[in-house]
N, C-alpha and C. Protein backbone atom coordinates (compact mmCIF):
# COMPACT_ATOMS: atom_id res chain seq x y z
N UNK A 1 -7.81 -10.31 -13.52
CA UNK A 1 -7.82 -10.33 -12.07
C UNK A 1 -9.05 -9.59 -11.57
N UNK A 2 -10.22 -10.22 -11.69
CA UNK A 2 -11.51 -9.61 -11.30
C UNK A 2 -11.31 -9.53 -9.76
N UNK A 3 -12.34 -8.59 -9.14
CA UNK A 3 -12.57 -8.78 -7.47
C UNK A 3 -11.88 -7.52 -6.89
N UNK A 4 -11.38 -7.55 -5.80
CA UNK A 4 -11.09 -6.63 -5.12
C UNK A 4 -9.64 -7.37 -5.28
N UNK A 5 -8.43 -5.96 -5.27
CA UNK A 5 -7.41 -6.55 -4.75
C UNK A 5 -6.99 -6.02 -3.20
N UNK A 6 -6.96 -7.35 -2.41
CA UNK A 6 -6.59 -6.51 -1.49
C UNK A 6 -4.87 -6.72 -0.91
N UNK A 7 -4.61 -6.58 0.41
CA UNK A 7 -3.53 -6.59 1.00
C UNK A 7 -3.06 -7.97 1.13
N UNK A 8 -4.31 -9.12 1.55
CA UNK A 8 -3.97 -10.14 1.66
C UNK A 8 -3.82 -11.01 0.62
N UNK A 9 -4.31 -10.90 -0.92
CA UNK A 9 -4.21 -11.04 -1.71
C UNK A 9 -2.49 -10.82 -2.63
N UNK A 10 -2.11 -9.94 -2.26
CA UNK A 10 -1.04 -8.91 -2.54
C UNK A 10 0.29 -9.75 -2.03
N UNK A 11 -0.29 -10.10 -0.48
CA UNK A 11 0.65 -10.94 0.59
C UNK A 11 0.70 -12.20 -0.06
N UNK A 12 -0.42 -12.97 -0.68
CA UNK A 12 -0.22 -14.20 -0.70
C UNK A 12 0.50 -14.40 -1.86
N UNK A 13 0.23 -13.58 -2.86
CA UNK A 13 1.05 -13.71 -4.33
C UNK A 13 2.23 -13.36 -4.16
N UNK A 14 2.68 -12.67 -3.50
CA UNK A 14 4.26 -12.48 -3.22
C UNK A 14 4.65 -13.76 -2.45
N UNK A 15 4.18 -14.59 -1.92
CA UNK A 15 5.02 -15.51 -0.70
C UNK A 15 4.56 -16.67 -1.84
N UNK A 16 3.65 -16.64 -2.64
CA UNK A 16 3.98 -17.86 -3.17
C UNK A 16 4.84 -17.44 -4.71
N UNK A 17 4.95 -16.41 -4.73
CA UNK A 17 6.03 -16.13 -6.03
C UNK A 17 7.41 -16.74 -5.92
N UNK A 18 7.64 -16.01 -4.09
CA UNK A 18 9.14 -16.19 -3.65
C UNK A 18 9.32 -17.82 -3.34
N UNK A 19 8.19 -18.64 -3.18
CA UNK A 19 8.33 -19.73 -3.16
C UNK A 19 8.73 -21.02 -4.38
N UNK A 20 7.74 -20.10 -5.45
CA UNK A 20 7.95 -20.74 -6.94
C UNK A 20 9.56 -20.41 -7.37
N UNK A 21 10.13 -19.35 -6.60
CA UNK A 21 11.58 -19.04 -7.73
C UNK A 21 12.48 -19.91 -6.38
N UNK A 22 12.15 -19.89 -5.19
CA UNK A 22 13.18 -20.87 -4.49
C UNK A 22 12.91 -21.98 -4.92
N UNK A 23 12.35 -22.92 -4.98
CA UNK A 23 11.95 -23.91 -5.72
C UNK A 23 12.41 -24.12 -7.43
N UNK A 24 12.36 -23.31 -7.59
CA UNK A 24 12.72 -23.38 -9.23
C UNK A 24 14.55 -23.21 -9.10
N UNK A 25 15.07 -22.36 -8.55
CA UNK A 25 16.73 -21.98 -8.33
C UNK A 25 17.00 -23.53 -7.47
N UNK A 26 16.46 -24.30 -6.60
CA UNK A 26 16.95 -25.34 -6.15
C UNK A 26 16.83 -26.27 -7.37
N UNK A 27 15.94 -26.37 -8.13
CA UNK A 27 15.81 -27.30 -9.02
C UNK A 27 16.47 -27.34 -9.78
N UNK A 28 17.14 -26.23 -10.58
CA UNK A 28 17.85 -25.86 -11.23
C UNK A 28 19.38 -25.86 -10.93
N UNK A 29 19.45 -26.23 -9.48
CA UNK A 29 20.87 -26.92 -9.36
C UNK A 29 21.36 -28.19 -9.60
N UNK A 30 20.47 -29.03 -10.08
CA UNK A 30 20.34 -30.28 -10.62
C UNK A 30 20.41 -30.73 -11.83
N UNK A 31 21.08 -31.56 -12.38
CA UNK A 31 20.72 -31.67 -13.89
C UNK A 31 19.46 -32.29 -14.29
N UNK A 32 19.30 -32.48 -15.82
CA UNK A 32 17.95 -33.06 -15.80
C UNK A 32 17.33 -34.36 -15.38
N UNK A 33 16.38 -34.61 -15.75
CA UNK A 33 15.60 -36.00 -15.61
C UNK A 33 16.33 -36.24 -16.51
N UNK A 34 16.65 -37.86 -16.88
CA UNK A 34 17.21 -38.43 -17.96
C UNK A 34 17.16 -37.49 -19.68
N UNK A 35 16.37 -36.63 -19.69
CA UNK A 35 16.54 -36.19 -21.17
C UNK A 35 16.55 -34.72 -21.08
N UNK A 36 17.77 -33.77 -21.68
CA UNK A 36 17.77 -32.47 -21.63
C UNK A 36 16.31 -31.88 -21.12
N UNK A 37 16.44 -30.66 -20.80
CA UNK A 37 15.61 -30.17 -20.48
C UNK A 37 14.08 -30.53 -19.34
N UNK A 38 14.36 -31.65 -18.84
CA UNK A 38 13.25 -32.55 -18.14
C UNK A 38 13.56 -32.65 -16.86
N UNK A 39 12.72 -31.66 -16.46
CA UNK A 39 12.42 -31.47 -14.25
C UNK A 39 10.86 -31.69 -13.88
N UNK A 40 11.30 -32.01 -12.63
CA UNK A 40 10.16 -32.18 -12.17
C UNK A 40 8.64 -31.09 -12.13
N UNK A 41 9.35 -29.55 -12.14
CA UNK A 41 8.85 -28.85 -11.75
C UNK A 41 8.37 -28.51 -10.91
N UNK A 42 8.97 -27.91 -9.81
CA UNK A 42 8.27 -28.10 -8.55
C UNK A 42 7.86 -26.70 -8.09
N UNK A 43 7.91 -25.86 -9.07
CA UNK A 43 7.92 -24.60 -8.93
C UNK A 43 6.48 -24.50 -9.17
N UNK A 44 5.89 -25.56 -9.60
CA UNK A 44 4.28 -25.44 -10.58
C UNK A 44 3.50 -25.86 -9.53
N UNK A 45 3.74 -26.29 -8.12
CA UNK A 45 3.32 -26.67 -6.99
C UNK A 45 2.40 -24.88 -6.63
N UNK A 46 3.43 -24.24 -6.13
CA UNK A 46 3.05 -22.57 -5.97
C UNK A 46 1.99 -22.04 -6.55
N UNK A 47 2.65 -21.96 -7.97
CA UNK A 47 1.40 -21.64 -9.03
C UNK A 47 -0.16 -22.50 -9.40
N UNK A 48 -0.19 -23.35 -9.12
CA UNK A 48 -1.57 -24.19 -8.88
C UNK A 48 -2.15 -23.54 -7.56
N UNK A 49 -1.02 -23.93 -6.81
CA UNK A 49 -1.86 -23.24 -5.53
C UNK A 49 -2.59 -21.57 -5.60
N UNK A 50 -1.54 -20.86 -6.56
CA UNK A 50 -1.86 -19.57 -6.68
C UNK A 50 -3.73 -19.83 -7.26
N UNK A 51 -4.04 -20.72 -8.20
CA UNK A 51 -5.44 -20.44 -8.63
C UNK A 51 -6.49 -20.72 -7.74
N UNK A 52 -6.28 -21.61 -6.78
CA UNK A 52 -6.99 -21.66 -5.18
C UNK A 52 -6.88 -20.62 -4.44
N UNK A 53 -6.08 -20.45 -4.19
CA UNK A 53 -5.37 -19.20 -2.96
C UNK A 53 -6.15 -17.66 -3.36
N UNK A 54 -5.50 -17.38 -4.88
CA UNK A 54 -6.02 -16.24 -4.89
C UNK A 54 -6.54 -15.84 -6.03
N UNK A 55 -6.39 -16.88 -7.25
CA UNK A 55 -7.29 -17.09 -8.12
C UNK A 55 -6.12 -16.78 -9.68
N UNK A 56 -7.08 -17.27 -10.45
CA UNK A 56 -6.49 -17.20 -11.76
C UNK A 56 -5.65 -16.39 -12.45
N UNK A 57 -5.36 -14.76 -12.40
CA UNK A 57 -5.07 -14.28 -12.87
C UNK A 57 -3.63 -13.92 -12.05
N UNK A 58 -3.94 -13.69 -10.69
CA UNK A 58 -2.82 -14.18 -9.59
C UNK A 58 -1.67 -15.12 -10.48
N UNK A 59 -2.49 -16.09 -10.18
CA UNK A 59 -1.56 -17.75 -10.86
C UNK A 59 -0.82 -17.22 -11.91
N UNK A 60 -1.38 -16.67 -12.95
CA UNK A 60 -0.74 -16.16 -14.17
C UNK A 60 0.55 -15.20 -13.89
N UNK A 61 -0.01 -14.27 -12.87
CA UNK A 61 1.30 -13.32 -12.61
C UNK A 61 2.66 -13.79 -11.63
N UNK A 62 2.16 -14.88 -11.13
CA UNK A 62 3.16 -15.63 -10.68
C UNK A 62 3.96 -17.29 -10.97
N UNK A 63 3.09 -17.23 -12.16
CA UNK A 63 4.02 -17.76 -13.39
C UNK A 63 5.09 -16.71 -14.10
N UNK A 64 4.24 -15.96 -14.65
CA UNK A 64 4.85 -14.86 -15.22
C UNK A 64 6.58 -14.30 -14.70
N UNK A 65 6.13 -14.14 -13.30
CA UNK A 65 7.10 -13.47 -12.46
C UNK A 65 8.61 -14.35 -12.17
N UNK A 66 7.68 -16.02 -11.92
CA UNK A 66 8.49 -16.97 -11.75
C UNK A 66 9.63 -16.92 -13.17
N UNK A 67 8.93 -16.85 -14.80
CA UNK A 67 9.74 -17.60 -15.40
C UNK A 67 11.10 -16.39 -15.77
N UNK A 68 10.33 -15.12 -15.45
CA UNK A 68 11.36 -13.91 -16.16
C UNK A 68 12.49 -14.30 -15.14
N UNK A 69 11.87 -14.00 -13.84
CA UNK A 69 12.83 -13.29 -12.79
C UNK A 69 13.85 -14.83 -12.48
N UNK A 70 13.30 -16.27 -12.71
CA UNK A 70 13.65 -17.67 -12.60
C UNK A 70 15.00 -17.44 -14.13
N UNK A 71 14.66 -17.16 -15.19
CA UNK A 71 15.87 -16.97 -16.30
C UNK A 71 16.51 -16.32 -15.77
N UNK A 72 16.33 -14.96 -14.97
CA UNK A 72 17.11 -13.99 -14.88
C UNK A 72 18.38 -14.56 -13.78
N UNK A 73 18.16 -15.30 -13.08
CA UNK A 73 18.33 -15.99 -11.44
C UNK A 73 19.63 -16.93 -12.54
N UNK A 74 19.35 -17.75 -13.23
CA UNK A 74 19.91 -18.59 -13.76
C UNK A 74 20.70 -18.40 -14.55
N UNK A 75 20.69 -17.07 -15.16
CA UNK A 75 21.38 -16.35 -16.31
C UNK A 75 21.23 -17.15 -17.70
N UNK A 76 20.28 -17.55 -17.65
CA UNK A 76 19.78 -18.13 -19.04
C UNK A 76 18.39 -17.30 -19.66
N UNK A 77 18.30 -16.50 -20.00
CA UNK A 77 17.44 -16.11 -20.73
C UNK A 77 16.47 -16.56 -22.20
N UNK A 78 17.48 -17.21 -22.21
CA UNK A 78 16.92 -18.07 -23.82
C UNK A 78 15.94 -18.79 -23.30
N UNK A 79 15.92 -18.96 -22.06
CA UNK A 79 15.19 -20.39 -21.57
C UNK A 79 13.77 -19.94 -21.52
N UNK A 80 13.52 -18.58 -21.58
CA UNK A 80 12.29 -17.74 -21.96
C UNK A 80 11.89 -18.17 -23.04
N UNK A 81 11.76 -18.47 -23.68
CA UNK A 81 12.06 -18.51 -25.33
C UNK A 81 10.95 -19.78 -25.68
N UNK A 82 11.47 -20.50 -24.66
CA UNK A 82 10.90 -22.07 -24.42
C UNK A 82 9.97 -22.07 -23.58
N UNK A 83 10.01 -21.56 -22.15
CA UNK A 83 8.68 -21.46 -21.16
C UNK A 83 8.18 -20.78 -21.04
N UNK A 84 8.19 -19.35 -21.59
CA UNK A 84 6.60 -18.85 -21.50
C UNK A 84 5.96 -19.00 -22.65
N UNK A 85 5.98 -19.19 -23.70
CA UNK A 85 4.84 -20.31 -24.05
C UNK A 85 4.10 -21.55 -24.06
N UNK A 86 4.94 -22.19 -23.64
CA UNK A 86 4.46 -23.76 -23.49
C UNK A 86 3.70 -23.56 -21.71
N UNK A 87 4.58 -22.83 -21.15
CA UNK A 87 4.02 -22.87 -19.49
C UNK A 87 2.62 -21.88 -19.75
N UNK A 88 2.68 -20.85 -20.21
CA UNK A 88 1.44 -20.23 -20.53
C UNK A 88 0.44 -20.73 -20.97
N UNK A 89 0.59 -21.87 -21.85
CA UNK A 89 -0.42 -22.80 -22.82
C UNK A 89 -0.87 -23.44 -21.67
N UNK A 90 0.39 -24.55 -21.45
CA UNK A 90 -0.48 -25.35 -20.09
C UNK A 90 -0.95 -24.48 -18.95
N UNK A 91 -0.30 -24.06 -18.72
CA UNK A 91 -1.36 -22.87 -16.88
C UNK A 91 -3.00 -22.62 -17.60
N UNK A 92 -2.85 -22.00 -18.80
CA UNK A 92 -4.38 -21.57 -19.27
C UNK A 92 -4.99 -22.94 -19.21
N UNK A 93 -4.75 -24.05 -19.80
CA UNK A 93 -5.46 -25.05 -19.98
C UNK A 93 -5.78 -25.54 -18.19
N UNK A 94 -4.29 -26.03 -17.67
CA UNK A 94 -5.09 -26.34 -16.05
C UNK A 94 -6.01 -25.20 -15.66
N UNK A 95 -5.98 -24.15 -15.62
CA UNK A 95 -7.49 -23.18 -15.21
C UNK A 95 -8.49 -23.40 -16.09
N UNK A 96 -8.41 -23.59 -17.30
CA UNK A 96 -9.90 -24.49 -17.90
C UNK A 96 -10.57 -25.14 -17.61
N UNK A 97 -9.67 -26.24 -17.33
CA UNK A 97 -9.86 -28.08 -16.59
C UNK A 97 -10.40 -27.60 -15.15
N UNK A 98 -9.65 -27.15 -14.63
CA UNK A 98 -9.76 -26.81 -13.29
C UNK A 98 -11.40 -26.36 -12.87
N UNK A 99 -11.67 -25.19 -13.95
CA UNK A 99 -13.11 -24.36 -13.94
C UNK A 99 -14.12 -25.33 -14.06
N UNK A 100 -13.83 -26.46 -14.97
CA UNK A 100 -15.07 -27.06 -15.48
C UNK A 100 -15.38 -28.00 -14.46
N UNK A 101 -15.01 -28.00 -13.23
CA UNK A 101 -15.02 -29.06 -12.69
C UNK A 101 -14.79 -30.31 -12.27
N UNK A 102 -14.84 -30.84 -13.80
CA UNK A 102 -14.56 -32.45 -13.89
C UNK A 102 -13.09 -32.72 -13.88
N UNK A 103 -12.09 -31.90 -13.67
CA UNK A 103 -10.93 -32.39 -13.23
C UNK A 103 -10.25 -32.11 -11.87
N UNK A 104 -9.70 -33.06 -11.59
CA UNK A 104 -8.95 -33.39 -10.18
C UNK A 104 -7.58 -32.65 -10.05
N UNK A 105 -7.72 -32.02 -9.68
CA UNK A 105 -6.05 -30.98 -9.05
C UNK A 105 -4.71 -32.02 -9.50
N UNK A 106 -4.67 -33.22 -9.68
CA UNK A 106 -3.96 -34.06 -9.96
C UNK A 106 -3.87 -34.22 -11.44
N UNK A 107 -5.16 -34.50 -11.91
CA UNK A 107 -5.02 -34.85 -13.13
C UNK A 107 -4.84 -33.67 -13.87
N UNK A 108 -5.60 -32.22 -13.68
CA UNK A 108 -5.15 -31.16 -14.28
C UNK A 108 -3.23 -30.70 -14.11
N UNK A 109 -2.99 -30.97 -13.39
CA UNK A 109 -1.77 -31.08 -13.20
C UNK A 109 -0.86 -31.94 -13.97
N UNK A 110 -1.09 -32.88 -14.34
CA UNK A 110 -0.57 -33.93 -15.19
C UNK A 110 -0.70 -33.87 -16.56
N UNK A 111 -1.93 -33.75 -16.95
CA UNK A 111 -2.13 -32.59 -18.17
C UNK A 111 -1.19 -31.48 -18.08
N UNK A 112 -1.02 -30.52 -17.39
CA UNK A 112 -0.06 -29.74 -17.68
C UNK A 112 1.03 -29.82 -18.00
N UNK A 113 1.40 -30.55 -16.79
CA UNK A 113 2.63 -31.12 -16.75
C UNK A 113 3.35 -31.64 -18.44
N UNK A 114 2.17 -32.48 -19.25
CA UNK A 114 2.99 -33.33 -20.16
C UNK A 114 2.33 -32.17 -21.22
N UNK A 115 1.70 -31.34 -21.13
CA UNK A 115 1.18 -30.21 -22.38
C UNK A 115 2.85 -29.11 -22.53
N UNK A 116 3.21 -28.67 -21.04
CA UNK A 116 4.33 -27.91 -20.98
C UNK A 116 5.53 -28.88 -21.67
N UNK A 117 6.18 -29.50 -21.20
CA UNK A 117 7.15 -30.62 -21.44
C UNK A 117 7.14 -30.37 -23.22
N UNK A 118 5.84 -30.87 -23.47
CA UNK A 118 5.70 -31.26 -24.70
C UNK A 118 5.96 -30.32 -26.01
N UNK A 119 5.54 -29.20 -25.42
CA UNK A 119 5.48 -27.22 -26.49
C UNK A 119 7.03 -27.01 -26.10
N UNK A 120 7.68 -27.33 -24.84
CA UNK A 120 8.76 -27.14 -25.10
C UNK A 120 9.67 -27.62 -25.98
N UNK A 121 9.55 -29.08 -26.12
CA UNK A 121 10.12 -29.93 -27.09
C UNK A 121 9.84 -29.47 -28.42
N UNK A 122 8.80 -28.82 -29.02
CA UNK A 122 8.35 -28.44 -30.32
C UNK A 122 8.88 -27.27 -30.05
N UNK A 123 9.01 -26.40 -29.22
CA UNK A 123 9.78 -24.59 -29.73
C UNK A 123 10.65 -25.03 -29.56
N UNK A 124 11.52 -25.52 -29.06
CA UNK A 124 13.37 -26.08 -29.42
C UNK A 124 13.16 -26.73 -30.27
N UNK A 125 12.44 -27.43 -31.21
CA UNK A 125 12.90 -28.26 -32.10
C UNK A 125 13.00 -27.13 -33.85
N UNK A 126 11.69 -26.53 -33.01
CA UNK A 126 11.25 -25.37 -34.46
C UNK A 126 12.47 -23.96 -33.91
N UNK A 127 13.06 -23.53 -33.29
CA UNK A 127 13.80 -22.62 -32.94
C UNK A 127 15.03 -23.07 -33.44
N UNK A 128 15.66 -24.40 -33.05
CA UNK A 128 16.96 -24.70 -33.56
C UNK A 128 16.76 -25.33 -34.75
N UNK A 129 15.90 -25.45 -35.30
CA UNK A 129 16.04 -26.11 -36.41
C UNK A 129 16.42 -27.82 -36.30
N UNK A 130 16.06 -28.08 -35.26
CA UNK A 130 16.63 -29.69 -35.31
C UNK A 130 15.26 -30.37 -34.82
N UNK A 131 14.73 -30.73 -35.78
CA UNK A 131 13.45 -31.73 -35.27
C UNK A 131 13.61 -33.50 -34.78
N UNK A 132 15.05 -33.78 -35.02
CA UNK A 132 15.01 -35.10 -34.67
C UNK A 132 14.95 -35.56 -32.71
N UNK A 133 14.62 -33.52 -31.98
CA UNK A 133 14.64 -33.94 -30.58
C UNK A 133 13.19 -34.33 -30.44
N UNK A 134 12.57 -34.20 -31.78
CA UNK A 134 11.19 -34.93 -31.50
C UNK A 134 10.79 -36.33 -31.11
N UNK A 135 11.87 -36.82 -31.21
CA UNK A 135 11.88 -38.54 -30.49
C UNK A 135 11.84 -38.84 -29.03
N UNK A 136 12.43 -37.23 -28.63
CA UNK A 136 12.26 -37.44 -27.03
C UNK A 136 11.09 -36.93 -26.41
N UNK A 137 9.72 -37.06 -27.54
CA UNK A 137 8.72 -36.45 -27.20
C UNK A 137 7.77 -37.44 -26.34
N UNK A 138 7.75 -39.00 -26.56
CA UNK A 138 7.02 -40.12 -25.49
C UNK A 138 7.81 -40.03 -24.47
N UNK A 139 9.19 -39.74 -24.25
CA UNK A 139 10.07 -39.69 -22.97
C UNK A 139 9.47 -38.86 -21.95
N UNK A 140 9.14 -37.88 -22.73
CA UNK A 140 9.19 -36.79 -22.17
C UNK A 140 7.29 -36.41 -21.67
N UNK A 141 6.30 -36.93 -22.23
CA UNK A 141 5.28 -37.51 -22.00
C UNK A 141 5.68 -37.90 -20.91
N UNK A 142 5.82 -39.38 -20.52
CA UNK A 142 6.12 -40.26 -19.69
C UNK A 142 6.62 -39.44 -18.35
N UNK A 143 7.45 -38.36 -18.45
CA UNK A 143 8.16 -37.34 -17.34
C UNK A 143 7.25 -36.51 -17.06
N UNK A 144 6.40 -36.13 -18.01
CA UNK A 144 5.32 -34.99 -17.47
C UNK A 144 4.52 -35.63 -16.83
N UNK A 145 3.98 -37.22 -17.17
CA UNK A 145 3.01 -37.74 -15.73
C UNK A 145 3.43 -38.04 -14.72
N UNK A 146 4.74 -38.74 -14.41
CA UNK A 146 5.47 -38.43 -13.19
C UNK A 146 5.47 -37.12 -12.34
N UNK A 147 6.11 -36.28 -13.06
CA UNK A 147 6.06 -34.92 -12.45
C UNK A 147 4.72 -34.64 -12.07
N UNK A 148 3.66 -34.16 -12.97
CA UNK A 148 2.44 -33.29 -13.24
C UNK A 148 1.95 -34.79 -11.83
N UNK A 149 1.99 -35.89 -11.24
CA UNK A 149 1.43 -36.60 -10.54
C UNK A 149 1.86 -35.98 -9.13
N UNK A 150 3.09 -36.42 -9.29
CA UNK A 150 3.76 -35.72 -7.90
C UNK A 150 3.57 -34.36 -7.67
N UNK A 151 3.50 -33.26 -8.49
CA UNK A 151 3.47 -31.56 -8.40
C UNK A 151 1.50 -31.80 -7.43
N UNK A 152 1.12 -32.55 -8.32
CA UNK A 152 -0.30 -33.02 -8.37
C UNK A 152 -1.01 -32.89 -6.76
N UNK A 153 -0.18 -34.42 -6.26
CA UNK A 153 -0.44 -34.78 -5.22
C UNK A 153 -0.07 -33.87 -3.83
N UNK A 154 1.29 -33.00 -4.38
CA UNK A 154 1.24 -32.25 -3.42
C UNK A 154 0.75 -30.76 -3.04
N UNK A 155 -0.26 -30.43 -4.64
CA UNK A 155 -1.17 -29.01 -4.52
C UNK A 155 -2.32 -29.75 -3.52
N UNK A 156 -2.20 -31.33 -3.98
CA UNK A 156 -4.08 -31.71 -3.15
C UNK A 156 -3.67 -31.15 -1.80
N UNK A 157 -2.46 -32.42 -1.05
CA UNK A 157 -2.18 -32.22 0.21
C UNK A 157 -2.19 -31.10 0.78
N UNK A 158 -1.57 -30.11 0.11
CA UNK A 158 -1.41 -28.86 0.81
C UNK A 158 -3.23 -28.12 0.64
N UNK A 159 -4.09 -28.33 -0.29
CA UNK A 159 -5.16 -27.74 -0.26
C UNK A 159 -5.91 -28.31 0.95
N UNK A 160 -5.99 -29.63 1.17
CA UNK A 160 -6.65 -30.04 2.15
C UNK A 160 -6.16 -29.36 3.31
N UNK A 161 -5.03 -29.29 3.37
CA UNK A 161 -4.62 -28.52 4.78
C UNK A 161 -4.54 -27.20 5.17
N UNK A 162 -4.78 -27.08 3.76
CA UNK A 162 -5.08 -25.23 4.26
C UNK A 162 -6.30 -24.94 4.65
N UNK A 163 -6.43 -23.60 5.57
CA UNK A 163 -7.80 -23.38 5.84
C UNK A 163 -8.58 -23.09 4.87
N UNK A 164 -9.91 -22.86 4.46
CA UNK A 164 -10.94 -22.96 3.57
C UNK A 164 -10.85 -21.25 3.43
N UNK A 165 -10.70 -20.83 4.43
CA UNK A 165 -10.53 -19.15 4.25
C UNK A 165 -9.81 -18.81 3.42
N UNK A 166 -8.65 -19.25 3.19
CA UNK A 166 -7.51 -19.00 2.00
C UNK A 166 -7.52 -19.29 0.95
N UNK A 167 -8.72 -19.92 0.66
CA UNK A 167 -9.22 -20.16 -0.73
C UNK A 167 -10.10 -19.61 -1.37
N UNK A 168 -9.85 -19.24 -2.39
CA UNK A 168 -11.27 -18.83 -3.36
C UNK A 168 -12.41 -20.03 -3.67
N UNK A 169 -13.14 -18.74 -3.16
CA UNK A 169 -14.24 -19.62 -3.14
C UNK A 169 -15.64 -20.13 -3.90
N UNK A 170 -15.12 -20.29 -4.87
CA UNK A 170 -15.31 -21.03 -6.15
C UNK A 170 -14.90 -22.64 -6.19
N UNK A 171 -13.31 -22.46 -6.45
CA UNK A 171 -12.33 -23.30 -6.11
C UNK A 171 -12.73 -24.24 -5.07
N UNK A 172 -13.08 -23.41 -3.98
CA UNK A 172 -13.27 -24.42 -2.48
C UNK A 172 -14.27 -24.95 -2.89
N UNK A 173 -15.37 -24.49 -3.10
CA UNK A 173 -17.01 -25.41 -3.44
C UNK A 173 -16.57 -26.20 -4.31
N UNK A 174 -15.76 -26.41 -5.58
CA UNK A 174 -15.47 -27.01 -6.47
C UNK A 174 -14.78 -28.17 -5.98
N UNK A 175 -13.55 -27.88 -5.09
CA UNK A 175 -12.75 -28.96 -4.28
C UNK A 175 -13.80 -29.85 -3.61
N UNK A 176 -14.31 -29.05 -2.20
CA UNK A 176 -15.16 -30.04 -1.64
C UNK A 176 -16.21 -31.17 -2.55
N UNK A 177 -16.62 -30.50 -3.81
CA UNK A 177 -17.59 -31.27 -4.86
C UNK A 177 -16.73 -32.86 -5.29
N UNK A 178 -15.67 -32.37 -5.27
CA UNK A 178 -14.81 -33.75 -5.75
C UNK A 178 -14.22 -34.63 -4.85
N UNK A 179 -14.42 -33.96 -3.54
CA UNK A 179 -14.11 -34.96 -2.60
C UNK A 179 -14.98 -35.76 -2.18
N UNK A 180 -16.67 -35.05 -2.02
CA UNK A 180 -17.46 -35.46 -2.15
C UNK A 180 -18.13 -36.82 -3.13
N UNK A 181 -17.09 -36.55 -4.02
CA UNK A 181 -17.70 -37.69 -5.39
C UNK A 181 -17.04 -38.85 -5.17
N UNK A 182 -15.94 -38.57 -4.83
CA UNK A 182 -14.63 -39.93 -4.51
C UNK A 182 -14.53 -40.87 -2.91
């Protein structure tokens, strides 16, 4: 978390934390997408935004915050077990993608989307010892571009509509560069 931290910084990571765990506790009143373990994620909306808003390391702590205090909410803890690594893998990778430019808030998102999905399916398969849930691994592909599209489309929308002030501004020159191209 390079830079100054300030108050508004402080403000914004808390309102989009509390946003990622309402979002995640509504989602979680639902059962899955057609195959255990498979949501939309809509909690990953927040956290994208967190690497615009207030930047990378932000994003991280409100993943972070989301998945403890999101198990804790749910009384599933095991479920740790499964998302902070696979969600950690993908978040680092969308801020990679994201940095280098050449990806679209959408498509880094979709990448995530099916990178998370996917590490989850491999630490439950290597944790329980049952690798035959590896078949629900193209399903589950297939759910992460759905999701990671839709989570996608609605970090763009909301970036376009936020003011440019609320963005890091990196990010913003980077955004405008790709709107510019398209």
């Amino acid at each position: 978390m390079k830079g100054n931290i300030t108050s508004k910084k402080i403000a914004i990571t808390a309102l989009l934390t509390a946003c990622a765990l309402i979002a995640f506790s509504i989602e979680n009143l639902f059962p899955p997408l057609f195959i255990p373990g498979a949501r939309l994620g809509l909690s990953n909306i927040f956290i994208l935004l967190a690497i615009f808003t207030v930047g990378n390391g932000y994003a991280i702590l409100v993943f972070l915050i989301k998945v403890v205090l999101g198990s804790l909410f749910a009384g599933n803890i095991s479920a740790m077990l499964y998302s902070l690594p696979a969600g950690l893998i993908a978040l680092t990778v969308q801020i990679i993608v994201i940095k280098t430019g050449k990806f679209s808030v959408v498509s880094a998102s979709v990448l995530g989307s099916v990178i998370n999905l996917t590490l989850q399916n491999i630490v439950f398969c290597l944790v329980t010892n049952t690798l035959q849930f590896l078949i629900y691994s193209p399903y589950l592909a297939l759910i992460g571009c759905v999701a990671g599209l839709i989570v996608g489309l609605a970090v763009f929308g909301s970036l376009k509509a936020l003011p440019k002030i609320l963005l890091v501004k990196k990010q913003a020159n980077d955004l405008e560069d790709s709107h510019s191209e398209h």
